[in-house]
Protein backbone atom coordinates (compact mmCIF):
# COMPACT_ATOMS: atom_id res chain seq x y z
CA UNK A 1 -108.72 77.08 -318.43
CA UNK A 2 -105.96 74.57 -318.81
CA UNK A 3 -102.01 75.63 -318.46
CA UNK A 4 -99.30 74.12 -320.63
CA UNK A 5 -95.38 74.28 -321.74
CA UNK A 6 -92.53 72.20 -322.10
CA UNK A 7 -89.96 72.56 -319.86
CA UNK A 8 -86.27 71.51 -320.44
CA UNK A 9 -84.86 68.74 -317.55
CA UNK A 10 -86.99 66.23 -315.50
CA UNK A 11 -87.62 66.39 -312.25
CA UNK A 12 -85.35 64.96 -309.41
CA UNK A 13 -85.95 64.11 -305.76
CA UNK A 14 -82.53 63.36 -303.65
CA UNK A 15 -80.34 63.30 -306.80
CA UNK A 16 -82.46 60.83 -308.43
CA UNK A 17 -84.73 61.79 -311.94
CA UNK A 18 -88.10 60.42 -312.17
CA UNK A 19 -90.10 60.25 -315.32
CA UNK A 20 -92.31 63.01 -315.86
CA UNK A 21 -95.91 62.54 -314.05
CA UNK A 22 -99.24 62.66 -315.86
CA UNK A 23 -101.61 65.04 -313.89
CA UNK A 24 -104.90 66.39 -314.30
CA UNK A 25 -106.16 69.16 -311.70
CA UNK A 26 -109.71 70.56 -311.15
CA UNK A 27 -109.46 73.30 -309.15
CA UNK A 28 -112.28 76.43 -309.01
CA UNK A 29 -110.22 79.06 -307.48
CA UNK A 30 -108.17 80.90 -309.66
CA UNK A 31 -105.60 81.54 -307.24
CA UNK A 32 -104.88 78.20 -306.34
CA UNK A 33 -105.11 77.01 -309.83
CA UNK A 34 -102.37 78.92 -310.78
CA UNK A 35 -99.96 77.75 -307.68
CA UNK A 36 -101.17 74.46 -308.88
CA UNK A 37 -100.20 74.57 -312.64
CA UNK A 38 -96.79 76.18 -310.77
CA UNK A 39 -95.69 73.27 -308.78
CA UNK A 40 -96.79 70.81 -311.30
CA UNK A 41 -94.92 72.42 -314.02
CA UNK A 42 -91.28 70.50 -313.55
CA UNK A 43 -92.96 66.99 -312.09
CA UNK A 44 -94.45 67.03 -315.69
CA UNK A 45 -91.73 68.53 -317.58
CA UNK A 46 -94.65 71.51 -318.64
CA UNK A 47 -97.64 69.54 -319.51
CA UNK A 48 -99.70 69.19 -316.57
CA UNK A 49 -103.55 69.78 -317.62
CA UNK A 50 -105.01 71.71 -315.31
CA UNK A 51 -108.21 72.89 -315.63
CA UNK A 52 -110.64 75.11 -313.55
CA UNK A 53 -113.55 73.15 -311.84
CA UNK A 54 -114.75 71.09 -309.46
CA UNK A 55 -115.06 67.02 -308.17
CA UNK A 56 -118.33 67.16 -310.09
CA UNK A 57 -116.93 67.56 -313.75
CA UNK A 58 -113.90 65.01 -312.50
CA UNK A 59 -116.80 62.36 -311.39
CA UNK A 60 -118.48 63.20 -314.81
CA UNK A 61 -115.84 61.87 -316.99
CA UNK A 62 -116.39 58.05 -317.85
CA UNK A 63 -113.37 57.16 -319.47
CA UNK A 64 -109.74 57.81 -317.48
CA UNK A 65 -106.67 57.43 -319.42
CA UNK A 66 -104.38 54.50 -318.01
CA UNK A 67 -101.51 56.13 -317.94
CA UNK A 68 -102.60 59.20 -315.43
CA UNK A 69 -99.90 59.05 -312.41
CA UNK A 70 -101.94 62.50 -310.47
CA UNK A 71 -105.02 63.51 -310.18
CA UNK A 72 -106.02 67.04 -308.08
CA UNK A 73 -109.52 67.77 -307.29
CA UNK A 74 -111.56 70.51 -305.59
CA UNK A 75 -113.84 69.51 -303.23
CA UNK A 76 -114.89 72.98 -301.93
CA UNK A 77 -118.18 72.49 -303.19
CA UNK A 78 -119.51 69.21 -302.62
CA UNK A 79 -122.38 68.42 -300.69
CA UNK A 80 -120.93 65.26 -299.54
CA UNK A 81 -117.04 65.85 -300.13
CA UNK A 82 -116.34 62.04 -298.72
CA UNK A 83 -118.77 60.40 -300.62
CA UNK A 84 -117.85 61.83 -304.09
CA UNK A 85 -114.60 60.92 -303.15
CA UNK A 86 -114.75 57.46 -302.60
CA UNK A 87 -116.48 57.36 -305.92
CA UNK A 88 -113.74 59.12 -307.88
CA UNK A 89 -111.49 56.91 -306.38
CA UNK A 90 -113.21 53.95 -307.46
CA UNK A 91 -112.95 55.36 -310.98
CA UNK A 92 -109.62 56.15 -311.86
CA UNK A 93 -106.83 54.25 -312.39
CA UNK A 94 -105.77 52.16 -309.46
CA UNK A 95 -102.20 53.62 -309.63
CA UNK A 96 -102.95 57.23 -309.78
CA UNK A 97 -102.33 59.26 -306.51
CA UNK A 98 -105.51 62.28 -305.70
CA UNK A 99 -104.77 64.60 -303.98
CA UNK A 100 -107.94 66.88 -302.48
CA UNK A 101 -108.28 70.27 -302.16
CA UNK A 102 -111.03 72.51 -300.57
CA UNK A 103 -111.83 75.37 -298.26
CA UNK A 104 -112.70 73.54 -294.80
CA UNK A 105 -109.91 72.33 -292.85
CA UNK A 106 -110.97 70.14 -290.33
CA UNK A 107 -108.92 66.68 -289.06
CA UNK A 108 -112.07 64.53 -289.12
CA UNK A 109 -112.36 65.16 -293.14
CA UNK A 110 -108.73 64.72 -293.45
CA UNK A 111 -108.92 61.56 -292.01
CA UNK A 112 -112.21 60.40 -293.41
CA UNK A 113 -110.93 61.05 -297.12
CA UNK A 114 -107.16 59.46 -296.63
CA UNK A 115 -110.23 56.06 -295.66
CA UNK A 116 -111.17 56.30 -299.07
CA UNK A 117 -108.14 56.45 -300.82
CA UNK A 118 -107.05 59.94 -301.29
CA UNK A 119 -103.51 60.30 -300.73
CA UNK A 120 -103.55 63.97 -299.25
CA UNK A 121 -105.56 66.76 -298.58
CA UNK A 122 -104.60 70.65 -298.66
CA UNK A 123 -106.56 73.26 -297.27
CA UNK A 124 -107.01 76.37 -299.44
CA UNK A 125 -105.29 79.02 -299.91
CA UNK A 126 -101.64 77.64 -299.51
CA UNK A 127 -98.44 79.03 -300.27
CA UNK A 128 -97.04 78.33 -303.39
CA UNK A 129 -94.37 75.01 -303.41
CA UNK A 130 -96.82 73.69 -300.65
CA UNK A 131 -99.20 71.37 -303.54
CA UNK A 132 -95.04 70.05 -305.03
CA UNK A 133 -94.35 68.78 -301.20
CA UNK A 134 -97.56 67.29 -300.94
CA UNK A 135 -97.13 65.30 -304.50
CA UNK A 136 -93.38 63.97 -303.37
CA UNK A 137 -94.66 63.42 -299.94
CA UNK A 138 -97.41 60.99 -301.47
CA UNK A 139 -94.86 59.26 -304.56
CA UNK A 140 -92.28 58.34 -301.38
CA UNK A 141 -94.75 57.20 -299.46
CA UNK A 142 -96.31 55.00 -302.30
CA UNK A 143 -92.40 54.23 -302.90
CA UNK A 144 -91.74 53.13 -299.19
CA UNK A 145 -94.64 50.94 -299.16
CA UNK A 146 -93.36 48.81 -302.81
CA UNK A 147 -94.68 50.89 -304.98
CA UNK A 148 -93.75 52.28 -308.13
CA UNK A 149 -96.17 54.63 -309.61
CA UNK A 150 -95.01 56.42 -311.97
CA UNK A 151 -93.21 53.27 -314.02
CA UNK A 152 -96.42 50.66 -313.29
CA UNK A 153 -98.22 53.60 -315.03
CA UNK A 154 -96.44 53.35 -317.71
CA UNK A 155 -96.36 49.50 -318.48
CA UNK A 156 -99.54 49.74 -318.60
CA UNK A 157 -100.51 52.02 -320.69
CA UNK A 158 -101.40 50.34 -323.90
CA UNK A 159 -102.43 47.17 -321.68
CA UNK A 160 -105.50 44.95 -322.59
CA UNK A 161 -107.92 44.63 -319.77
CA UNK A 162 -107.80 40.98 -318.87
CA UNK A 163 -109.97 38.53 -317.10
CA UNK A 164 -108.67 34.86 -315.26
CA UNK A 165 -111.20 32.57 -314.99
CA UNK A 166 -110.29 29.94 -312.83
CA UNK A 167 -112.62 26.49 -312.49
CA UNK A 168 -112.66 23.19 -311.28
CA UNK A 169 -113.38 20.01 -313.11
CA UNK A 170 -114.46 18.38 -309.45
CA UNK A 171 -115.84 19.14 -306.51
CA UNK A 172 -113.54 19.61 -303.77
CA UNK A 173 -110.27 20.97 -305.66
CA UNK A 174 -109.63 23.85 -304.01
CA UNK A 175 -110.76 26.27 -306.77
CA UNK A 176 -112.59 29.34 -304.62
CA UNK A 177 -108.98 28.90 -302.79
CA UNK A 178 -107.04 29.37 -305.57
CA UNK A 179 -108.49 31.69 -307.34
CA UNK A 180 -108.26 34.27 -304.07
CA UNK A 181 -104.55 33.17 -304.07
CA UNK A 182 -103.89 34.32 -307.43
CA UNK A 183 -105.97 37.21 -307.11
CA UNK A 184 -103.96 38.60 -304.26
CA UNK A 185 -100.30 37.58 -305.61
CA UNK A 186 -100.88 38.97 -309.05
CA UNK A 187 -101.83 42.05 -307.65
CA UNK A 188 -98.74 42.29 -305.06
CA UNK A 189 -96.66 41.06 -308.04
CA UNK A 190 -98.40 44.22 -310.28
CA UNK A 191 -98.76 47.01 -307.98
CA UNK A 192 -102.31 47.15 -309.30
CA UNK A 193 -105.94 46.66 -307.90
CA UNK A 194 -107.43 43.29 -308.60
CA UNK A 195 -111.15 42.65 -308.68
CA UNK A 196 -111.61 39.12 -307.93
CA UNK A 197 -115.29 37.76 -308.36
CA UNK A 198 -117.27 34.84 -307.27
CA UNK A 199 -119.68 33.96 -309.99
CA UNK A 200 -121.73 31.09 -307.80
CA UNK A 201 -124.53 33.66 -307.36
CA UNK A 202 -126.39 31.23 -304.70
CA UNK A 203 -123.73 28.80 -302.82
CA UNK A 204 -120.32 30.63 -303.88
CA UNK A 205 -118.05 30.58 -300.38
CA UNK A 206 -115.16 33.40 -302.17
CA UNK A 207 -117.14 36.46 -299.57
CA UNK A 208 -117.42 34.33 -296.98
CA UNK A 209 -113.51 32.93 -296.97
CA UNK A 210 -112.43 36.68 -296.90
CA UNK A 211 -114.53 37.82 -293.93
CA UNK A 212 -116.63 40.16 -296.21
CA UNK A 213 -120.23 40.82 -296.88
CA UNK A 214 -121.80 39.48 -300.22
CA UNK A 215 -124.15 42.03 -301.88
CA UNK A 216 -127.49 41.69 -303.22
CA UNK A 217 -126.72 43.70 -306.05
CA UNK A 218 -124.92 41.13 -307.91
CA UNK A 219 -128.11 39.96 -310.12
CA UNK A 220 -128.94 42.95 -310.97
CA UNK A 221 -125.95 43.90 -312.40
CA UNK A 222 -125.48 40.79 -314.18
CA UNK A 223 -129.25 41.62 -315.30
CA UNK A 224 -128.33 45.06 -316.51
CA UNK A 225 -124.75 45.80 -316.78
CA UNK A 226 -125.13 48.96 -318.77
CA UNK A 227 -126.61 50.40 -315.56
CA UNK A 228 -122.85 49.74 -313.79
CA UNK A 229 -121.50 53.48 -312.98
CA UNK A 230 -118.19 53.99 -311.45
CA UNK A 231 -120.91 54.53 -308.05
CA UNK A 232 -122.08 51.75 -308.40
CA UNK A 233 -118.62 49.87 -308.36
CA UNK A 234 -117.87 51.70 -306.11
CA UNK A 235 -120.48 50.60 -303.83
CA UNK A 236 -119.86 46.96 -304.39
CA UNK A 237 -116.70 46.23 -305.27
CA UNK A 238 -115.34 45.61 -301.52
CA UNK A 239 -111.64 46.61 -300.42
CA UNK A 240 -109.83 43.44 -298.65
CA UNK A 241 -106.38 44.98 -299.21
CA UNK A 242 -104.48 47.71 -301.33
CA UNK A 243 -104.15 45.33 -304.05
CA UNK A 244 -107.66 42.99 -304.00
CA UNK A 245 -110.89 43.90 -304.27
CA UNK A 246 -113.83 41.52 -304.27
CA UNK A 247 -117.41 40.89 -305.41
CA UNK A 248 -119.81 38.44 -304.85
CA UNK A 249 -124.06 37.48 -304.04
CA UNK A 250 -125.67 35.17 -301.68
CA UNK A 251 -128.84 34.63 -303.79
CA UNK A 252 -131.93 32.34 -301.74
CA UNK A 253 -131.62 28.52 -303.03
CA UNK A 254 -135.24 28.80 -304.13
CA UNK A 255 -134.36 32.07 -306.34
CA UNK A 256 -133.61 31.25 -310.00
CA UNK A 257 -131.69 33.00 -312.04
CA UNK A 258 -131.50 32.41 -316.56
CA UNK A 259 -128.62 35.18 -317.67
CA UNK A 260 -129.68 36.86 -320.65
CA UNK A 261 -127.06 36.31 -323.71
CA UNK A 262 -123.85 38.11 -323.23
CA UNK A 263 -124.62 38.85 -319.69
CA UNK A 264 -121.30 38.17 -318.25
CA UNK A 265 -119.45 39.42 -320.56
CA UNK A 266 -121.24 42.96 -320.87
CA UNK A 267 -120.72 42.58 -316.98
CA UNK A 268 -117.03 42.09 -317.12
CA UNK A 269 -116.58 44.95 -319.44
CA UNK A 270 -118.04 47.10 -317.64
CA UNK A 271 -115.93 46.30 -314.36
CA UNK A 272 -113.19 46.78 -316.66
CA UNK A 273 -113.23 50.58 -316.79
CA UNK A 274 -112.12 50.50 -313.12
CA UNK A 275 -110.07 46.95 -312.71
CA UNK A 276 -107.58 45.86 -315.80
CA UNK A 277 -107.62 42.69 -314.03
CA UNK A 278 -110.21 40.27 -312.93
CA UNK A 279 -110.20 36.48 -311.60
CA UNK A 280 -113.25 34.90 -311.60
CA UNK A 281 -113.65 32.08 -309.96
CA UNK A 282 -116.29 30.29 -312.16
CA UNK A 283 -118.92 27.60 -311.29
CA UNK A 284 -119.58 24.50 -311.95
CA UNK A 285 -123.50 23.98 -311.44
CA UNK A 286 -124.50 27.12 -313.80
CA UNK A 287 -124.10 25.91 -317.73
CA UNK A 288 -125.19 29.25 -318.63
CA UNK A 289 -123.35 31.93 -316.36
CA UNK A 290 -119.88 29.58 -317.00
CA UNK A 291 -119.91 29.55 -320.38
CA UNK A 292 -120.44 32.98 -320.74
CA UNK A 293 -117.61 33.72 -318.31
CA UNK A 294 -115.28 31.70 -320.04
CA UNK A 295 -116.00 32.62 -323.44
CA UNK A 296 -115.30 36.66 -322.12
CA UNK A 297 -111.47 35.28 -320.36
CA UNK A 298 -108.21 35.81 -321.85
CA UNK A 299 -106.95 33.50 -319.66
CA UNK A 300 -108.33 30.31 -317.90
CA UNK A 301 -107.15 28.38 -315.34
CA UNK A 302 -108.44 24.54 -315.38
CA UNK A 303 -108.08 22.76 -311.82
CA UNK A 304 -108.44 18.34 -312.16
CA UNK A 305 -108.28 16.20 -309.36
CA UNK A 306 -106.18 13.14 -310.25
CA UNK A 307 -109.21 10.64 -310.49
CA UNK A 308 -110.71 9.02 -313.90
CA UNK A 309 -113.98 11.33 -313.12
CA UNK A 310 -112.01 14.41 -312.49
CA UNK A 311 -110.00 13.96 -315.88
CA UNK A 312 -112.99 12.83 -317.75
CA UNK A 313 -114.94 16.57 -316.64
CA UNK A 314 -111.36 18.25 -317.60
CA UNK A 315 -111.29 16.71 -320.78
CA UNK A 316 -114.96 17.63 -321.39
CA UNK A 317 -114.00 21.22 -320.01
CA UNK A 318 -111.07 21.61 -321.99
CA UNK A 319 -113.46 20.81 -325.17
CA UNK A 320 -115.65 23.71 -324.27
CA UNK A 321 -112.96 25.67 -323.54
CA UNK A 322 -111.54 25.44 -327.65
CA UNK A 323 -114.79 26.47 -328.53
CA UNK A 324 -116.36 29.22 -326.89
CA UNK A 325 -112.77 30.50 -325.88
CA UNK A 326 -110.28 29.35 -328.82
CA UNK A 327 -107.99 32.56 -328.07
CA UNK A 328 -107.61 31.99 -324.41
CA UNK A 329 -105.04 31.07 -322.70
CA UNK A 330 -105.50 27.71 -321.17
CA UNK A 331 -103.78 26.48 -318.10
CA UNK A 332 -103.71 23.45 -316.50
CA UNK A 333 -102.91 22.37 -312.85
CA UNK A 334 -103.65 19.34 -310.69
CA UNK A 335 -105.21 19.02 -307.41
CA UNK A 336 -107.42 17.76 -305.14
CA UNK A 337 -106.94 15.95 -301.30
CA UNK A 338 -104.95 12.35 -302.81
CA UNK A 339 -101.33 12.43 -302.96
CA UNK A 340 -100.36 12.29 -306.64
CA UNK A 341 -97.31 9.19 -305.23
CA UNK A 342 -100.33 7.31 -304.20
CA UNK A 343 -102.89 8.50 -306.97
CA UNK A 344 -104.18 5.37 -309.58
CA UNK A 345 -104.19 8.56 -311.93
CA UNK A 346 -100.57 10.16 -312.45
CA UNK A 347 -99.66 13.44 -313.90
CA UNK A 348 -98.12 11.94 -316.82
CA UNK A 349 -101.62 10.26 -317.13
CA UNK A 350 -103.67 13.87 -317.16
CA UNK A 351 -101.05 15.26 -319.90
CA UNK A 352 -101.07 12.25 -322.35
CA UNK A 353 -105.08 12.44 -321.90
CA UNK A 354 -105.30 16.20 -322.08
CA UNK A 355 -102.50 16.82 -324.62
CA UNK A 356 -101.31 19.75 -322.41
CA UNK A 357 -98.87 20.28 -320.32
CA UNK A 358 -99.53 20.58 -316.23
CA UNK A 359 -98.52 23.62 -315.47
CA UNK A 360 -98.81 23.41 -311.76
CA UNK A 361 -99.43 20.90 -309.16
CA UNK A 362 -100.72 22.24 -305.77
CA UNK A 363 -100.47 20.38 -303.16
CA UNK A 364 -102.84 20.16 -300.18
CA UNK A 365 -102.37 21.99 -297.28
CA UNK A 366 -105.64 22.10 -295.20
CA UNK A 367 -103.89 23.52 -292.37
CA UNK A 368 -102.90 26.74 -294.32
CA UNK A 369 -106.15 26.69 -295.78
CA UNK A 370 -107.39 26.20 -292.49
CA UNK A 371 -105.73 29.26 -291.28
CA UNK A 372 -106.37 31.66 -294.10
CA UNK A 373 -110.25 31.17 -293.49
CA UNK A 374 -109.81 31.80 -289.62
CA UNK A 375 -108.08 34.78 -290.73
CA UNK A 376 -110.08 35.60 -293.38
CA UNK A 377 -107.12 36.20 -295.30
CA UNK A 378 -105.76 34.96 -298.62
CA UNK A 379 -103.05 31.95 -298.42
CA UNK A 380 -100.61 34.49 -299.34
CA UNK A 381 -101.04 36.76 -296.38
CA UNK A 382 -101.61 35.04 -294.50
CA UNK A 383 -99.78 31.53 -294.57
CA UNK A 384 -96.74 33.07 -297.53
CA UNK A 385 -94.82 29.90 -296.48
CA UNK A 386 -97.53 27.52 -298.00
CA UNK A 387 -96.88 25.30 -300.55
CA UNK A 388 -99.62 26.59 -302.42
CA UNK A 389 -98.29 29.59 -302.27
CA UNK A 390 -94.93 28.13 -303.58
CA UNK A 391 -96.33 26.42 -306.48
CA UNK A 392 -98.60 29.48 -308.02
CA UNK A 393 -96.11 31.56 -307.99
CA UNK A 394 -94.57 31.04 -311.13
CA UNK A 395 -97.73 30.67 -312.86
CA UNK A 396 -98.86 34.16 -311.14
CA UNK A 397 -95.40 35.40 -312.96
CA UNK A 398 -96.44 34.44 -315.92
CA UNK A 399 -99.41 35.97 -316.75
CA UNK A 400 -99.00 39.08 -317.34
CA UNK A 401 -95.75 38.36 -319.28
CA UNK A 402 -95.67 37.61 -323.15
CA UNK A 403 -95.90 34.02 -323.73
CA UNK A 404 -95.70 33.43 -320.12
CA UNK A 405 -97.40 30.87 -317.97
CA UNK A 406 -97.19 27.52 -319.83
CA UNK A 407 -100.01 26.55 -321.85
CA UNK A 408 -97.95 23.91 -323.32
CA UNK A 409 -98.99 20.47 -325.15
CA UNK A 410 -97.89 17.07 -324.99
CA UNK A 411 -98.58 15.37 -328.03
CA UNK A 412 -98.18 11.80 -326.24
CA UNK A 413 -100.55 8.52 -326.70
CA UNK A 414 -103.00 8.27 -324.28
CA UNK A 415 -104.22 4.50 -323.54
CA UNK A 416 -106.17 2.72 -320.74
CA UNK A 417 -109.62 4.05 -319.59
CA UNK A 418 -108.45 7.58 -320.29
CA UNK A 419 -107.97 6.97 -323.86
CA UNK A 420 -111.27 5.28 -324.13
CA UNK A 421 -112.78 8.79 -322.61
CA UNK A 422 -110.89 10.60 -325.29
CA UNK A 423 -112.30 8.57 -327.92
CA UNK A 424 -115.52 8.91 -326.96
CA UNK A 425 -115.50 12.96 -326.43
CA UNK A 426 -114.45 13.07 -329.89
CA UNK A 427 -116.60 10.91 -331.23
CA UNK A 428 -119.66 13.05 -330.01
């Protein structure tokens, strides 16, 4: 059963017109249905689809359109109404607002579900008008909070899913930092849920700097991504804020681990049904697993310290990086613990060598970093002051732009021991 029509002026809340939601609405009693389709029909200017059933047809669909603003959903039925929840949630869009509705009104449910995510919950029957309060009650609240539903919705539409892989060339340049940094800014900056993941399945530190649990179940799904279910993400894919999300394993030293071809980037498509965005933060001691990550990015973020080893692994990165990745967009920044006044190696140096522009040059700031582990809190939340902070911004503002973000070249002569490394890189 589905209701539609076209209706003749948009909606308006206190004067003010909103574009016309998307909704979709599973609801098994006919009454309510049609109060439903009723309230929805100006918010959608006449073409809400709403359709009689239940959670379980809503939690069989695998593919959600990016562009859905609402989603309503009976719950009446379910054996385990919070558990089915949180798993819808996981699956739709990040944006979307669900509302539940069912036949048990209890305060401990209602409570329980608004924990997963849901933004509401309405006990049947109701009077009709009561599902269109409930809707505006949940878009101001999003609103009042920095959100903006209804217009991220439809940015994003047509987007590409896209993945950041951020690495270091050297030990010790702050990558794991960074990359939760980014992770957390872009998805302030967006609006959107960000799934950041730490790819060191045996010493990565990105769980442990956020005060959450690594899973077990990382392998596996690396090992068979065509298992991954919207459950299953769901189930591993842990919440550190509205905006981030975060995976990651703490396999045994002694457990070895070869990734079949493709693995990682079978893996990262299939996060990408739930998450248009993903930073992974990429390591350095598996040949295999990086490569594979890389060659899945769209973007890639390439961390040097300024020493003649750290700029020699860049270089040797950067070659990879034109290979397995040649559509990528390739960022550069510099870090690391040395001052770059006091630094044999100067920025100047890296881009001559590299033939790319620096994009960024963090600084260090142990004690902020010092302070967002304690806290287990990225820099930005908790240390926003930070130069860090300061100095990833505009790169964060430039990646989801066109064209933004640098990725610039300087076509400069390179001379001195760095040249020498250049020659010899293209030699082989």
């Amino acid at each position: 059963m589905s209701a539609s029509a076209t209706a003749q002026r948009s909606p308006s809340v206190a004067g003010e017109e909103r574009p016309a939601l998307s909704a979709l609405a599973f609801v098994s009693d006919t009454v309510t249905l049609s109060r439903v389709s009723a309230d929805l029909f100006n918010m959608t200017l006449g073409k809400a689809n709403v359709r009689e059933g239940t959670i379980d047809i809503a939690l069989a669909i695998s593919e959600w359109p990016r562009d859905l603003d609402l989603l309503i959903v009976d719950i009446g039925d379910a054996s385990d109404p919070v558990a089915d929840a949180a798993a819808l949630k996981t699956a739709v869009p990040g944006t979307c607002l669900v509302i539940g509705v069912g036949r048990i009104n209890d305060v401990a449910l209602y409570r329980d579900l608004l924990a997963v995510g849901f933004n509401d919950y309405l006990a049947m029957p109701f009077a009709e008008g009561t599902m269109g309060r409930a809707v505006e009650r949940a878009i101001e609240a999003r609103e009042r909070t920095g959100g903006t539903i209804v217009q991220n919705a439809g940015a994003a539409k047509d987007a590409k899913p896209r993945t950041l892989s951020v690495i270091g060339a050297r030990g010790g340049v702050g990558t794991t930092t960074t990359a939760v940094t980014i992770a957390a800014m872009l998805g302030a900056r967006l609006q959107e849920e960000v799934l950041l993941i730490d790819f060191d399945l045996h010493y990565g530190s990105l769980m442990l700097a956020l005060d959450l649990e690594a899973i077990d179940a990382l392998r596996e799904a690396l090992d068979q991504p065509d298992r991954i279910d919207a459950l299953f993400i769901q189930q591993v894919a842990q919440k550190k804020s509205e905006y981030l999300y975060a995976v990651g394993a703490e396999e045994p030293p002694t457990g070895g681990f070869q990734a079949r071809p493709h693995a990682a980037s079978d893996f990262l498509r299939s996060f990408h049904r739930r998450f248009r965005w993903i930073v992974a933060d990429v390591p350095r001691g598996d040949p295999v697993i990086q490569r594979q990550v890389l060659e899945a990015s769209s973007d890639i973020l390439l961390i040097t310290d300024l020493s003649l080893p750290g700029v020699r692994d860049a270089m040797r990165l950067q070659q990879m990086v034109h290979e397995v990745a040649p559509g990528a967009k390739l960022h550069i920044a510099t870090s690391g613990s040395v001052d770059a006044r006091r630094s044999a190696v100067k920025v100047a140096d890296v881009e001559r060598t590299l033939k790319h522009k620096v994009d960024c040059q963090i600084p260090a700031d142990a004690a902020a970093a010092l302070s967002a582990i304690n806290f287990g809190k990225p820099l930005s939340e908790a240390t926003p002051n930070s130069g860090i902070v300061k100095v990833l911004r505009p790169l964060v503002g430039g990646l989801d732009t066109p064209g933004g973000g640098g990725g610039g070249s300087v076509a400069q002569k390179a001379s001195g021991l760095l040249c020498r490394f250049g020659q010899g890189l293209k030699k082989k």
